[in-house]
Protein backbone atom coordinates (compact mmCIF):
# COMPACT_ATOMS: atom_id res chain seq x y z
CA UNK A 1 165.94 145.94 70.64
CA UNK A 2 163.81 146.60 67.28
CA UNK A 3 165.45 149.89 65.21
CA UNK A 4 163.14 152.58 65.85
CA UNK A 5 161.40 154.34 63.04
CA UNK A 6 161.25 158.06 62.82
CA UNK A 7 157.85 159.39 62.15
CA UNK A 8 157.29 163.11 61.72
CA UNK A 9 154.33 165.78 61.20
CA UNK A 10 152.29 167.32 63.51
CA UNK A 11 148.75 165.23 63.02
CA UNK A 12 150.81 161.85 62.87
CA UNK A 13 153.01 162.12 66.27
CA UNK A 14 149.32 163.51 67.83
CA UNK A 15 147.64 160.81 66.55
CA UNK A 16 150.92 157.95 68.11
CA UNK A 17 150.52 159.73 71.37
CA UNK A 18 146.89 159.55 71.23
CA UNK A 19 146.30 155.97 70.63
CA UNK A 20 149.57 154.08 71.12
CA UNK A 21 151.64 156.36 73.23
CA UNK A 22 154.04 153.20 74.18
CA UNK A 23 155.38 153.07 70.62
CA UNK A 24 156.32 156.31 71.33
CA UNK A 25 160.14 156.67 73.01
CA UNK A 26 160.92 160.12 72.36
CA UNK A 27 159.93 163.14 70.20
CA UNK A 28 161.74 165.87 68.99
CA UNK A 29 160.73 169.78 68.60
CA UNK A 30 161.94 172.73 66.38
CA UNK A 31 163.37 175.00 68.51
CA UNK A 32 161.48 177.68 66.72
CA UNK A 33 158.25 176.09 67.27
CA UNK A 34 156.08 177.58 69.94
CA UNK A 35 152.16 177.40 69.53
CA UNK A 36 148.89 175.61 71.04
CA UNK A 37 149.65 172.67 68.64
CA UNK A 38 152.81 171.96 70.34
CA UNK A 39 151.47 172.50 73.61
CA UNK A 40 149.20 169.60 72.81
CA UNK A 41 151.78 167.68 71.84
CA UNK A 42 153.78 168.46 74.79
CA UNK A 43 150.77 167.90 77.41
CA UNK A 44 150.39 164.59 75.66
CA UNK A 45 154.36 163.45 76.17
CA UNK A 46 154.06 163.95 79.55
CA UNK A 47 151.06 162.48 80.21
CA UNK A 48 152.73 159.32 78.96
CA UNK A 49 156.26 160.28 80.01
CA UNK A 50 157.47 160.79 77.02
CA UNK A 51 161.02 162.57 76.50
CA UNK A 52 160.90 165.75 74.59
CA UNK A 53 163.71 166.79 73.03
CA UNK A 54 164.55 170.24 71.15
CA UNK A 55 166.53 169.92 67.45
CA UNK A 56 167.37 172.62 64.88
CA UNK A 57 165.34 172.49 61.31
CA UNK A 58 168.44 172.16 59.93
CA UNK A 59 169.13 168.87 61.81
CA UNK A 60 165.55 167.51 61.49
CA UNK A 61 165.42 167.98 57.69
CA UNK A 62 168.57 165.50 57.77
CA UNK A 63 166.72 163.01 59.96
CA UNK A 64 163.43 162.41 57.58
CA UNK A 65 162.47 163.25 53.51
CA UNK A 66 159.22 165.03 53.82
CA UNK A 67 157.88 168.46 55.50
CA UNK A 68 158.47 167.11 59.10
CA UNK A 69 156.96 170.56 60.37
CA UNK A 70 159.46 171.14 63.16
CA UNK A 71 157.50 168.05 65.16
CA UNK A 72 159.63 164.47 65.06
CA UNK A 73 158.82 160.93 67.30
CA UNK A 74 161.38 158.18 67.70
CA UNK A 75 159.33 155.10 67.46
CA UNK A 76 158.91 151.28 67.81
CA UNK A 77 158.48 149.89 64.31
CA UNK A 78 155.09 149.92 62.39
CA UNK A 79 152.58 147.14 62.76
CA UNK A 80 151.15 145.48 59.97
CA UNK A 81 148.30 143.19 60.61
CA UNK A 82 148.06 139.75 59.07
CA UNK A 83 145.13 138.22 57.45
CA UNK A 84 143.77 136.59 61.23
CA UNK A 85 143.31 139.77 62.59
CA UNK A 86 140.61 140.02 60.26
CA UNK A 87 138.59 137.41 61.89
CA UNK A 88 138.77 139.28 64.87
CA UNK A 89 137.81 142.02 63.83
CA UNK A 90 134.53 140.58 61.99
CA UNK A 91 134.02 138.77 65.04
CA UNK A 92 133.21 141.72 67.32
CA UNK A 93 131.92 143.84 64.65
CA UNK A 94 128.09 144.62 64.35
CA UNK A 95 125.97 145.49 61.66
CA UNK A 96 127.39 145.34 57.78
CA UNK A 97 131.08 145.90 57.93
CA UNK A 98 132.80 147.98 54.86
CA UNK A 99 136.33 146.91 53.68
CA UNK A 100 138.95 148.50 51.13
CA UNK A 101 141.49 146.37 49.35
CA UNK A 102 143.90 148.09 47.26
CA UNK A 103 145.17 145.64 44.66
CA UNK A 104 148.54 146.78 43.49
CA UNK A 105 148.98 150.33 45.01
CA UNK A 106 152.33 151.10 45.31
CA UNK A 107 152.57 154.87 46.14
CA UNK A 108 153.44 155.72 49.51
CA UNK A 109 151.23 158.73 49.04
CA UNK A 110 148.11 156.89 47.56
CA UNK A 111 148.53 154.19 50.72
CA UNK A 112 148.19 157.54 53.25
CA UNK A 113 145.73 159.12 51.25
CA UNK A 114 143.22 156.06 51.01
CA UNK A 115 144.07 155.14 54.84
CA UNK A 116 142.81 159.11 55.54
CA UNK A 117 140.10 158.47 53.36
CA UNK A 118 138.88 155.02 54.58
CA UNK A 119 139.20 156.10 58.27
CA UNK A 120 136.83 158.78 57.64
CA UNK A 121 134.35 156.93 55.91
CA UNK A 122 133.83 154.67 58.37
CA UNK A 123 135.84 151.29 57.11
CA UNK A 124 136.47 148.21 59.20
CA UNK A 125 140.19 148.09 57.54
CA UNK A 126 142.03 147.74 54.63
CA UNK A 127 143.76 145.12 53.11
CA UNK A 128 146.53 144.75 50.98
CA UNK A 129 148.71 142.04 49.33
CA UNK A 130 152.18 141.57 50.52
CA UNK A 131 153.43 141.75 47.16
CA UNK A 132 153.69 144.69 45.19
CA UNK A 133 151.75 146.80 47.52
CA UNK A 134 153.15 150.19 49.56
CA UNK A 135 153.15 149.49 53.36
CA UNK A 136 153.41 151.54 56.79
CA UNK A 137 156.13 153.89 56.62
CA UNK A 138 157.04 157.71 57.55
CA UNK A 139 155.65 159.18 54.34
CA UNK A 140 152.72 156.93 54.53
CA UNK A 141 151.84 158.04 57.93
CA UNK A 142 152.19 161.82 57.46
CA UNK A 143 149.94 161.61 54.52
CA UNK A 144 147.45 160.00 56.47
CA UNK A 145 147.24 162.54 58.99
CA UNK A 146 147.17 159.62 61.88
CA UNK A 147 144.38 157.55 60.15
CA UNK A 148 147.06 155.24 59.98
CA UNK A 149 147.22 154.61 63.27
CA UNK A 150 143.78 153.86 63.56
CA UNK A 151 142.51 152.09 61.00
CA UNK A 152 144.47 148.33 60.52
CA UNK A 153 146.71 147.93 57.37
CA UNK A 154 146.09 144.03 56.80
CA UNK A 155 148.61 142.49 54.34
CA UNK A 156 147.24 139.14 53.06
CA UNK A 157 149.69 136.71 51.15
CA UNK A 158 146.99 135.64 48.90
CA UNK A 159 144.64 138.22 48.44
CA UNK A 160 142.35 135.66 45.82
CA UNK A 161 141.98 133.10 48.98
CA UNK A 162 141.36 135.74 51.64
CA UNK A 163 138.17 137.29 49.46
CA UNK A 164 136.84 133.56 48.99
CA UNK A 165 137.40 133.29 53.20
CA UNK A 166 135.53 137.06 53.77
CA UNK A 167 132.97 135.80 51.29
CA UNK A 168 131.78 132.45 52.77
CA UNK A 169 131.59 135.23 55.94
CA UNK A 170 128.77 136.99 54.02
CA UNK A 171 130.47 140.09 52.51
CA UNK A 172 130.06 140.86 49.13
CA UNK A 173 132.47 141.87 46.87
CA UNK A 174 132.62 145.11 44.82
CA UNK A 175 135.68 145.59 42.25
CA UNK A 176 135.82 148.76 40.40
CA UNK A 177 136.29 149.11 36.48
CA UNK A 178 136.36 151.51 33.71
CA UNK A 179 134.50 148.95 32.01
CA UNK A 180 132.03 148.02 33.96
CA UNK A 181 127.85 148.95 32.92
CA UNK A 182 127.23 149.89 36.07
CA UNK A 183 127.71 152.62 37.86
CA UNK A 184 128.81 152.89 41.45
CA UNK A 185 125.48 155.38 42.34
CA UNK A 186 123.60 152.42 41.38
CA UNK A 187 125.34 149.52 43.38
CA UNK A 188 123.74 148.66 46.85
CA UNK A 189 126.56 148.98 49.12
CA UNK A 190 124.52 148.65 52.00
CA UNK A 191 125.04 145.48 52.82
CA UNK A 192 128.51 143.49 53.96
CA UNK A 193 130.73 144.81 51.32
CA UNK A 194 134.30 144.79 50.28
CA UNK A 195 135.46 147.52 48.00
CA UNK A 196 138.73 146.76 45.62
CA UNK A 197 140.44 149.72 43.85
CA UNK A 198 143.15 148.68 41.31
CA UNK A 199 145.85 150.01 40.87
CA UNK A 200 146.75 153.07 38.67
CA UNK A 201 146.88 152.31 35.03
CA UNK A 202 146.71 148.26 35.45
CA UNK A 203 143.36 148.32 37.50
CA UNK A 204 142.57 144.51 39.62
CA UNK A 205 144.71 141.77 38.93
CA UNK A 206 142.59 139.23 36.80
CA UNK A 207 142.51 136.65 39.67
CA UNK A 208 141.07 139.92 41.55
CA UNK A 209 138.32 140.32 39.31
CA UNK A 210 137.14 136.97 39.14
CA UNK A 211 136.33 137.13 42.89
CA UNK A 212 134.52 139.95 42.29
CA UNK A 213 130.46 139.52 42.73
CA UNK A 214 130.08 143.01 41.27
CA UNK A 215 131.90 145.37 38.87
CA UNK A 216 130.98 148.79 39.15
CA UNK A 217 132.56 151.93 37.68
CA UNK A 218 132.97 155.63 38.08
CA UNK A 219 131.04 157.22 35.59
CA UNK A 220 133.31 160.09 34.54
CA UNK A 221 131.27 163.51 32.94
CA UNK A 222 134.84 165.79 31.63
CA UNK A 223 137.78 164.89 29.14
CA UNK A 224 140.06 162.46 31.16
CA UNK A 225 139.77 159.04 31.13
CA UNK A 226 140.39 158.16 34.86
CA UNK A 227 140.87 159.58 38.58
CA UNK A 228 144.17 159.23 40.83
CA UNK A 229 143.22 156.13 42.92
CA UNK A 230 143.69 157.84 46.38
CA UNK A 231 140.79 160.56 44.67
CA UNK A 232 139.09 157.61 43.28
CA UNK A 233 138.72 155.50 46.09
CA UNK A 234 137.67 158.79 48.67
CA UNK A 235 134.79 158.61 45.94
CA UNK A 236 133.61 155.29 46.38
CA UNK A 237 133.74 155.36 49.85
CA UNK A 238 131.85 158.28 50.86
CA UNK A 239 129.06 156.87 48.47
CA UNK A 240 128.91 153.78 50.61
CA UNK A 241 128.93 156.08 52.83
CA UNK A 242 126.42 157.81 52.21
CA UNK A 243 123.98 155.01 51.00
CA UNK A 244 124.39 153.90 54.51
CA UNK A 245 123.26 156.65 55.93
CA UNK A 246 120.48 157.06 54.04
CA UNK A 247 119.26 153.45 55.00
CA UNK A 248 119.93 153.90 58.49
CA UNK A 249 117.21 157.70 58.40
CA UNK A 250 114.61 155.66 56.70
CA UNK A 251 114.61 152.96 59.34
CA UNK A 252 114.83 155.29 62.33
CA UNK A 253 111.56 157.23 60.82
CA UNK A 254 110.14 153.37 60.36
């Protein structure tokens, strides 16, 4: 039998219980912890006949590194995706799909972060290379607030030949740089479109950015130079965001 993983925080077990409650083999409660969010929680187990079990802080701090907040699930290891779900997912996907590839992000806490934001803003999925690239774990999924078990974490061996594949597909794709002349309030993302954050500091690989049909960049009004990625990349995404939206008023009034 696969090790089980131990994932912890309140909107993360919800979110397991929710939408994968068979990963799910037993979770664990403060004994001090006593409010609606745990009866949630606790309707939820036994719905899907989970175990519940009680712990002292004391002994759940020692389980897990991270503010567990008295709430901790025993379960089957994290999935990963590889690079043919992505087909399938394209397949049965209508209208112009939006996709994040991080390119070198290695924080556990940027990963959640841009899974939180890229759930939100309406993304297909994100991709990421196997290589030097944070993937699914504890920390990841707490920061994410359960995003990331929503949204699929695709990890692509070579991330060059998977943007040539999702291009001959249609999708265009948008890498962002300081550099770049043009801004990202001025790029259609409308259409099929793949965004690529860099990572912090190094930015896109070069073989990244020659795939790239369009650089944009984040035009930046105060005195620093550059945004934390996670921050970044909630930016770019809730302008696509909100580009589509605008497109999709002016048609229904059409």
């Amino acid at each position: 039998m696969s090790q089980l993983e131990k994932i912890y925080g309140v909107h993360a077990v919800e979110a397991l219980l929710r939408h994968h409650p068979k990963r799910v083999k037993q979770i664990w409660l403060a004994e001090s912890r006593n409010d609606p969010r745990v009866q949630t929680l606790i309707e939820l187990a036994n719905e899907n006949r989970v175990q519940i079990g009680q712990a002292e802080r004391r002994e759940m701090d020692a389980w897990v590194e991270g503010v567990h907040q008295g709430v901790v699930a025993d379960v089957s290891p994290s999935q990963v995706w590889g690079e043919a779900m992505l087909d399938e997912l394209l397949d049965r996907t209508e209208g112009a799909p939006l996709l994040l590839v991080l390119d070198g992000v290695t924080d556990p806490h940027n990963l959640g972060a841009c899974l939180r934001s890229a759930d939100a803003a309406g993304a297909l999925a994100v991709i990421v290379p196997k290589d030097k690239s944070a993937t699914l774990t504890p920390v990841v999924r707490k920061v994410a607030c359960g995003a990331a078990e929503v949204i699929p974490l695709v990890a692509v061996t070579n991330l060059a030949r998977t943007l040539e594949k999702l291009q001959q597909r249609g999708l265009w794709v948008v890498g962002t740089a300081g550099e770049a002349e043009v801004s990202i309030y001025d790029q259609d993302l409308t259409g099929p479109t793949i965004l690529i954050m860099g990572a912090e500091g190094k930015g896109m690989r070069r073989l990244t950015r020659e795939h790239c049909d369009y650089l944009v960049n984040l035009p930046m009004a105060g005195s620093v130079s550059s945004l934390n990625v996670s921050v970044a990349t909630g930016v770019c995404l809730f302008e696509a965001q909100r580009q589509r939206g605008a497109k999709a008023k002016a048609a229904a009034k059409n």
